[in-house]
N, C-alpha and C. Protein backbone atom coordinates (compact mmCIF):
# COMPACT_ATOMS: atom_id res chain seq x y z
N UNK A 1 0.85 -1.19 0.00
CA UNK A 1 0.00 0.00 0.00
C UNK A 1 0.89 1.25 0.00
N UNK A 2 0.61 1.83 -0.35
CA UNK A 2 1.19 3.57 -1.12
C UNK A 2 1.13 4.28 0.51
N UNK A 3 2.26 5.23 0.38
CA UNK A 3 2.19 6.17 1.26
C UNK A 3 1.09 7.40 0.96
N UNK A 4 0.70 8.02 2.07
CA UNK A 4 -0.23 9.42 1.23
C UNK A 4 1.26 10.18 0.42
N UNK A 5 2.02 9.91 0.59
CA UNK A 5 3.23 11.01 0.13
C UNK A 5 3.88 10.20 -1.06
N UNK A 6 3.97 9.39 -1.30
CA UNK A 6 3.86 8.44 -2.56
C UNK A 6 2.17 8.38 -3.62
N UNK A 7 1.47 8.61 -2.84
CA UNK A 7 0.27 8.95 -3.57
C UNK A 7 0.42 10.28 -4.15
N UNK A 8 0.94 11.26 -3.61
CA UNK A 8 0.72 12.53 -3.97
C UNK A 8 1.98 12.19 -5.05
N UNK A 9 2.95 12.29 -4.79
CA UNK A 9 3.90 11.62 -5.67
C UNK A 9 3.64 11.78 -7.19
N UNK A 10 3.27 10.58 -7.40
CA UNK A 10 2.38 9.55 -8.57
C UNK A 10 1.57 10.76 -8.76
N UNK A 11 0.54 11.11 -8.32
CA UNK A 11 -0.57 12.31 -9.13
C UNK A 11 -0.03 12.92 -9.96
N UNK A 12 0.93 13.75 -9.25
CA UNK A 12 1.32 14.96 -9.65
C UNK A 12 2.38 14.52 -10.98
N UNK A 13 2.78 13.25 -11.03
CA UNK A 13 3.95 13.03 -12.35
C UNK A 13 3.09 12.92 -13.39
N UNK A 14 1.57 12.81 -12.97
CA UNK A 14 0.16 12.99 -14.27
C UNK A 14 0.16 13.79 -14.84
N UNK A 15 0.38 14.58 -14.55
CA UNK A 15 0.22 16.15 -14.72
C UNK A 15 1.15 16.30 -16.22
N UNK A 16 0.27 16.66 -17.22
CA UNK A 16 0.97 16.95 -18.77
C UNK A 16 1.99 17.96 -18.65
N UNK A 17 3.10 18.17 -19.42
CA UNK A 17 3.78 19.06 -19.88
C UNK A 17 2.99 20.17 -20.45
N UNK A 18 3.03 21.33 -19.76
CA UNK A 18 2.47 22.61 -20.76
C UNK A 18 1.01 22.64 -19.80
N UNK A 19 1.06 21.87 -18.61
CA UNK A 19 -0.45 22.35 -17.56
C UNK A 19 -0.02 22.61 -16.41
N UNK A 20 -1.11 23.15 -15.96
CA UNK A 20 -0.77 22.95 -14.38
C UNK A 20 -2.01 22.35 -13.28
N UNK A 21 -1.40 21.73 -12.24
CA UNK A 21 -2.70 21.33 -11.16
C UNK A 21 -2.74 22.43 -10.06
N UNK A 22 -3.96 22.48 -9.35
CA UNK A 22 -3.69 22.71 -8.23
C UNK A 22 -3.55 21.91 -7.01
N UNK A 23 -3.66 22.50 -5.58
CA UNK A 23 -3.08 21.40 -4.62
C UNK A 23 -4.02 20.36 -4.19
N UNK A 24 -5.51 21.30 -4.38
CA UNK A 24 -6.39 20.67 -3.91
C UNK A 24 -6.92 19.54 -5.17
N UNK A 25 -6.87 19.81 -6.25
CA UNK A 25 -7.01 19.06 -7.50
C UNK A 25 -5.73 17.67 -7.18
N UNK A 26 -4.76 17.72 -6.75
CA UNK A 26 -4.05 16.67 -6.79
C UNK A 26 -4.25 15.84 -5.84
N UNK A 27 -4.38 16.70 -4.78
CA UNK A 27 -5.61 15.74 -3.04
C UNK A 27 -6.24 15.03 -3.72
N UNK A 28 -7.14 15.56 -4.50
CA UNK A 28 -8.67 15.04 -4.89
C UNK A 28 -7.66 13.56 -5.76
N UNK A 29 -6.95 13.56 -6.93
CA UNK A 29 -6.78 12.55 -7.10
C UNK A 29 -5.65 11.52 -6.77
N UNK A 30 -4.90 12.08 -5.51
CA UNK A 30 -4.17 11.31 -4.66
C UNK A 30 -5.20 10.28 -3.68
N UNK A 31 -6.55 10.84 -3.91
CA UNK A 31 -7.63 9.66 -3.02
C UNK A 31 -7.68 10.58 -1.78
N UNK A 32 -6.98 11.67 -1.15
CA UNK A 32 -7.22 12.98 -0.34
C UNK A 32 -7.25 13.88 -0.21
N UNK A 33 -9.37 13.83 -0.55
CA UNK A 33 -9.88 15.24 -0.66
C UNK A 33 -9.88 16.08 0.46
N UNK A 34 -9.74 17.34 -0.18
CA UNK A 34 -9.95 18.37 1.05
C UNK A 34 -8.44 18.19 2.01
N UNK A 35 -7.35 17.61 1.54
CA UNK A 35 -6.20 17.71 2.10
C UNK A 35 -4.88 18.71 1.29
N UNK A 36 -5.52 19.66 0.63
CA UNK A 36 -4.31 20.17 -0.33
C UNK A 36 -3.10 20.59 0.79
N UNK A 37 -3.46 21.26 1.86
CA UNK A 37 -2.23 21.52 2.89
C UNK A 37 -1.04 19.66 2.47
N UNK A 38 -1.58 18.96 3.00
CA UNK A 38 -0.62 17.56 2.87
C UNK A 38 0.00 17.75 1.67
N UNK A 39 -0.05 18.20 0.38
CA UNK A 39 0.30 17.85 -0.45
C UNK A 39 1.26 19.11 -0.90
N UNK A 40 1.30 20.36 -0.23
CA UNK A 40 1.96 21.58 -0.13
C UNK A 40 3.02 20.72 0.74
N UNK A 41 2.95 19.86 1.75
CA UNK A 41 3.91 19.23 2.87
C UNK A 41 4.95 18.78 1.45
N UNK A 42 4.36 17.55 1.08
CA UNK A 42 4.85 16.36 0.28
C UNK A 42 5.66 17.55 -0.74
N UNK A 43 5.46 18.19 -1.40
CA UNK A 43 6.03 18.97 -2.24
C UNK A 43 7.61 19.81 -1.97
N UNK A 44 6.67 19.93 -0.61
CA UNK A 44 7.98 21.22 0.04
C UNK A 44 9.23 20.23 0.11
N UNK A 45 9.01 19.34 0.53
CA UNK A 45 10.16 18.34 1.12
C UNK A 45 10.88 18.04 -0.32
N UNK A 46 11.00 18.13 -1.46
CA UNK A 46 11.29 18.04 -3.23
C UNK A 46 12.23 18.84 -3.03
N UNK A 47 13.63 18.60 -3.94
CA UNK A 47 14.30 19.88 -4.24
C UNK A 47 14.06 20.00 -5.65
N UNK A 48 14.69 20.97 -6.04
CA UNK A 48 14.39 21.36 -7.29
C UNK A 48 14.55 20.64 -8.62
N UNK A 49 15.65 19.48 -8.41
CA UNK A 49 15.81 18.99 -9.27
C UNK A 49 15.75 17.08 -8.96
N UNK A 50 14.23 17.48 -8.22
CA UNK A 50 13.42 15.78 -8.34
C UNK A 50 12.87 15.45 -9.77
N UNK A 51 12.52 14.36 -10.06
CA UNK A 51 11.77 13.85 -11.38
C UNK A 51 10.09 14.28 -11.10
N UNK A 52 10.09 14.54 -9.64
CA UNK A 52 8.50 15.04 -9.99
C UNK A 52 8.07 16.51 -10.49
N UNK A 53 7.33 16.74 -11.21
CA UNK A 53 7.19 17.71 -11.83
C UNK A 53 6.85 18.86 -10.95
N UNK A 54 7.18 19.31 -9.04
CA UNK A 54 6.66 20.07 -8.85
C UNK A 54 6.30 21.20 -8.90
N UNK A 55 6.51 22.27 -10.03
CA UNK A 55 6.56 23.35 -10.67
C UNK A 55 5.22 23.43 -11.05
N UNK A 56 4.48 22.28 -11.56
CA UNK A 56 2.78 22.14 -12.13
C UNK A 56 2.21 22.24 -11.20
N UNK A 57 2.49 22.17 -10.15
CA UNK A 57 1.09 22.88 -8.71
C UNK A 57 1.02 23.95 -8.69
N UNK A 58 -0.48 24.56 -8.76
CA UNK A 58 -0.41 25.95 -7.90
C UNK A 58 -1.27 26.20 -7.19
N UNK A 59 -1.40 27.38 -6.37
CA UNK A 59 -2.65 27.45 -5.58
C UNK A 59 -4.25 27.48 -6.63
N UNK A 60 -5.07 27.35 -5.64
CA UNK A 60 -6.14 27.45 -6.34
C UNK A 60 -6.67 28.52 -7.07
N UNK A 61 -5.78 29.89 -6.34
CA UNK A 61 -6.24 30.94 -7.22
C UNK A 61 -5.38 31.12 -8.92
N UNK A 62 -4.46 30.38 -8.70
CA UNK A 62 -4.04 30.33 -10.18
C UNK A 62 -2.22 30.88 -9.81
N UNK A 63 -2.25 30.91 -8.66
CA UNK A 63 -1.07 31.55 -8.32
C UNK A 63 0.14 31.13 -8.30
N UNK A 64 1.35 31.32 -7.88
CA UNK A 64 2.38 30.29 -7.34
C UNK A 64 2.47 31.01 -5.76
N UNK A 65 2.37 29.65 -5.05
CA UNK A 65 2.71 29.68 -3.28
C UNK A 65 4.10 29.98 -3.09
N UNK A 66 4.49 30.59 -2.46
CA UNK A 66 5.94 30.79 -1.97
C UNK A 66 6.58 29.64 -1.59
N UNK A 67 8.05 29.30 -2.17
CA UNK A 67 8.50 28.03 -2.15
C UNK A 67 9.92 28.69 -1.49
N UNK A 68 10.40 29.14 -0.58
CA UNK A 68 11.95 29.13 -0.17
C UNK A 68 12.74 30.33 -0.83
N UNK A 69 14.05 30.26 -0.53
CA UNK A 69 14.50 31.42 -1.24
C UNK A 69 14.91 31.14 -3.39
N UNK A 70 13.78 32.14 -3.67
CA UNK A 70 13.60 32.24 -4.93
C UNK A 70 13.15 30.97 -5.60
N UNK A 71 12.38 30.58 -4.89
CA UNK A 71 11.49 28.80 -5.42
C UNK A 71 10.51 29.24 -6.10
N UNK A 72 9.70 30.07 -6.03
CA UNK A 72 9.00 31.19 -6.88
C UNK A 72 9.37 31.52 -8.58
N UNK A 73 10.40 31.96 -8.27
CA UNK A 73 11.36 32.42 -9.46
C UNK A 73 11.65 30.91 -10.64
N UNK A 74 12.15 30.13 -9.93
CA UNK A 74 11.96 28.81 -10.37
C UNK A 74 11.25 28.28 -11.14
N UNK A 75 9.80 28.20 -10.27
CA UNK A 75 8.59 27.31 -10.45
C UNK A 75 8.44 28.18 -11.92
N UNK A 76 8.16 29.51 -12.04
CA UNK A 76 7.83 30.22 -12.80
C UNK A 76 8.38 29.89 -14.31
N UNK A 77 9.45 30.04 -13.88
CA UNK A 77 10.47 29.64 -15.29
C UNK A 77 10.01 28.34 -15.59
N UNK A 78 10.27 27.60 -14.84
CA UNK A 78 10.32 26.34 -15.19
C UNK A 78 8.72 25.81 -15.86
N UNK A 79 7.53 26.55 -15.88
CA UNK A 79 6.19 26.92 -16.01
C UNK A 79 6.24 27.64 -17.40
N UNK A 80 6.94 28.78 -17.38
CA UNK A 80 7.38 29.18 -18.74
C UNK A 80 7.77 28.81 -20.10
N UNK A 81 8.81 27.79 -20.15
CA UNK A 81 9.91 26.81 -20.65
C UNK A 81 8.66 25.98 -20.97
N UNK A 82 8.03 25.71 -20.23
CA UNK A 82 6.61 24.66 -21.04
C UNK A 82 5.37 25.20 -21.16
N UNK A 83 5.55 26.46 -21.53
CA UNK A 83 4.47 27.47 -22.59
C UNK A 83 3.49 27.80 -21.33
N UNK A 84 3.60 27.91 -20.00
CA UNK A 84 2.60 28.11 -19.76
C UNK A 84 2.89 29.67 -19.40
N UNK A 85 1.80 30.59 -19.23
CA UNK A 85 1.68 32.19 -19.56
C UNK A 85 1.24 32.68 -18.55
N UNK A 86 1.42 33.45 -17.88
CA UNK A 86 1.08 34.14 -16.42
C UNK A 86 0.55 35.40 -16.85
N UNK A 87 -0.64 35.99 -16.25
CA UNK A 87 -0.86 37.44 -16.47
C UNK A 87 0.07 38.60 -16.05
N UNK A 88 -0.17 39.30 -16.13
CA UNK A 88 0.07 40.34 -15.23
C UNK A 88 0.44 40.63 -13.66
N UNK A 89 -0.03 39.82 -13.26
CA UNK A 89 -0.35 39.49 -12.17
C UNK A 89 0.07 38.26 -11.53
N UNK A 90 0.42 37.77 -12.27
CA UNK A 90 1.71 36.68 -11.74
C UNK A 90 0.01 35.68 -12.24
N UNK A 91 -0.57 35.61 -12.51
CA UNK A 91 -1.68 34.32 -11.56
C UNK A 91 -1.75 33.97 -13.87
N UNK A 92 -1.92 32.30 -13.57
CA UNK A 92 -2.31 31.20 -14.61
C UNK A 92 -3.52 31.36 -14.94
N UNK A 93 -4.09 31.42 -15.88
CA UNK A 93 -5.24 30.87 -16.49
C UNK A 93 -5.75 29.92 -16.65
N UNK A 94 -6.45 29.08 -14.91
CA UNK A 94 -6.65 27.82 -15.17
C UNK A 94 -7.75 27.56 -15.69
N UNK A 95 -8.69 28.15 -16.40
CA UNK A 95 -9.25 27.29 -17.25
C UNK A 95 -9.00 26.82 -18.42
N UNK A 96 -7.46 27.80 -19.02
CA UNK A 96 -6.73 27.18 -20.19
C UNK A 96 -5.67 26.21 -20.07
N UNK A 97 -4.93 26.46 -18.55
CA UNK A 97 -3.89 25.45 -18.33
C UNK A 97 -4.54 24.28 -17.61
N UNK A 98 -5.07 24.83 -16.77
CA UNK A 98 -5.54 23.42 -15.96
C UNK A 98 -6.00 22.13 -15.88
N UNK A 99 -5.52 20.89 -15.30
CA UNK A 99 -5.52 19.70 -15.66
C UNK A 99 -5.87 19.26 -14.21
């Protein structure tokens, strides 16, 4: 049986090139809804250069959560580099990116 942190894991490597999830969207199909905090845990603990894609999470408002010094800066780029487009306002267009 899967860890919840091996569940979240696995979700999130679902996640297409060129989308993004949010935290609570990856709860929901890690099998724990209404747990997006756990999965902000599972994430944080990643460095930057894991095989899981964590750059494709964002908050629900479309945002990027503050990740450490300049994890932000990162996520962004690394969000960029696979076409995805931020307003003005830093925040995604998830009804065009979202998966």
């Amino acid at each position: 049986m899967k860890t919840a942190f091996e569940r979240i894991r696995h979700a999130v490597r679902t996640i297409p090139e060129g989308r993004v999830s949010t935290y609570g969207a990856v709860a929901d199909r890690a099998g724990m809804p209404g747990q997006a905090r756990i999965v902000g845990w599972a994430l944080a603990g990643l460095d930057h250069e894991s095989d899981v894609p964590w750059h494709r999470v964002i908050n629900s408002r479309g945002g990027i959560s503050v990740r450490g010094a300049g994890g932000h800066l990162v996520q962004r780029a690394l969000l960029e580099a696979e076409g995805v487009r931020f307003d003005a306002g830093g925040v995604v267009d998830l009804d065009r990116y979202g998966w």
